[in-house]
Protein backbone atom coordinates (compact mmCIF):
# COMPACT_ATOMS: atom_id res chain seq x y z
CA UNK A 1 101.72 -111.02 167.16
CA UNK A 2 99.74 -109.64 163.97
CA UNK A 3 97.08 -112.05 164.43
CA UNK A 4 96.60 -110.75 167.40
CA UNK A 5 96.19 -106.92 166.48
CA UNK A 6 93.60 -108.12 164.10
CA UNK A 7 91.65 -109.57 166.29
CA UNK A 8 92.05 -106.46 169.23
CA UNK A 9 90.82 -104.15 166.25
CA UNK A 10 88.01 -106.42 164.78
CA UNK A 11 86.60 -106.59 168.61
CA UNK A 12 86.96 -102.89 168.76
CA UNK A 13 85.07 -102.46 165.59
CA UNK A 14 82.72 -105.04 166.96
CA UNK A 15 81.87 -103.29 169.83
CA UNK A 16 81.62 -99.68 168.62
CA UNK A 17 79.46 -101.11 166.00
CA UNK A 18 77.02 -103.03 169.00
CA UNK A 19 76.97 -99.61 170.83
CA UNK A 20 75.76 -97.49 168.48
CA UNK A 21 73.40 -99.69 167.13
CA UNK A 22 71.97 -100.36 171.03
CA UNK A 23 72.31 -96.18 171.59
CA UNK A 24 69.88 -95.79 168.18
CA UNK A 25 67.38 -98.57 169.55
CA UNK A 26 67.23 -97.39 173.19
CA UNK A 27 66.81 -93.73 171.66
CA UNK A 28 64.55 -94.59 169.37
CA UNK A 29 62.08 -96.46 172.17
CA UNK A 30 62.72 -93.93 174.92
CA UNK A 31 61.83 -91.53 172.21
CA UNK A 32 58.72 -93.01 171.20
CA UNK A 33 57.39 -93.53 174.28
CA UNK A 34 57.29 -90.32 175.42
CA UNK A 35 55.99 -88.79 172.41
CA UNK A 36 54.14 -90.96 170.87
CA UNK A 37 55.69 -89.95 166.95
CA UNK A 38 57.28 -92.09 164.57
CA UNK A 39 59.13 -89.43 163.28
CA UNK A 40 60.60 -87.94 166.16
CA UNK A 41 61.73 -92.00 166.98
CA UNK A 42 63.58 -91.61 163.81
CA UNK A 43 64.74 -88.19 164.03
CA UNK A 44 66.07 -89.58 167.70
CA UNK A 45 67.87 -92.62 166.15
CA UNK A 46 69.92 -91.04 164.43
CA UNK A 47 71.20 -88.31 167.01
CA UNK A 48 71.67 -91.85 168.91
CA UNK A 49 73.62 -91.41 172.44
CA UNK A 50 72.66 -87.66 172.34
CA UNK A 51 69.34 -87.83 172.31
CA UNK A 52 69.51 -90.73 175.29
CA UNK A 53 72.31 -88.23 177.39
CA UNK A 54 69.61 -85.54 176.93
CA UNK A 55 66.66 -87.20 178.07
CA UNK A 56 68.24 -88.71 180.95
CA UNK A 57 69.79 -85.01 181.81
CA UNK A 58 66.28 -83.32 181.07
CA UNK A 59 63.63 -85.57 182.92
């Protein structure tokens, strides 16, 4: 039964840890693309899923 709690709350970890990693990435390009700045990529990356919400809201 502990075993597997472990392994329910490594997946978790797992995944949160993929998604926010693919939410910097697909910010980052979406981000880059439009403007054409490194900086603003970064700047992007790091607001993550908010930036992505936004643009998809916005345009």
């Amino acid at each position: 039964m502990e075993k597997q709690k472990k392994e329910k709350s490594g997946a978790a970890a797992g995944a949160a840890k993929t998604g926010i990693t693919f939410g910097s990435a697909l910010a980052m390009v979406i981000s880059y693309t439009t403007w054409k700045s490194v900086g603003w990529a970064i700047i992007h990356g790091l607001l993550s899923w908010v930036y992505v919400i936004y643009f998809v809201l916005r345009y």
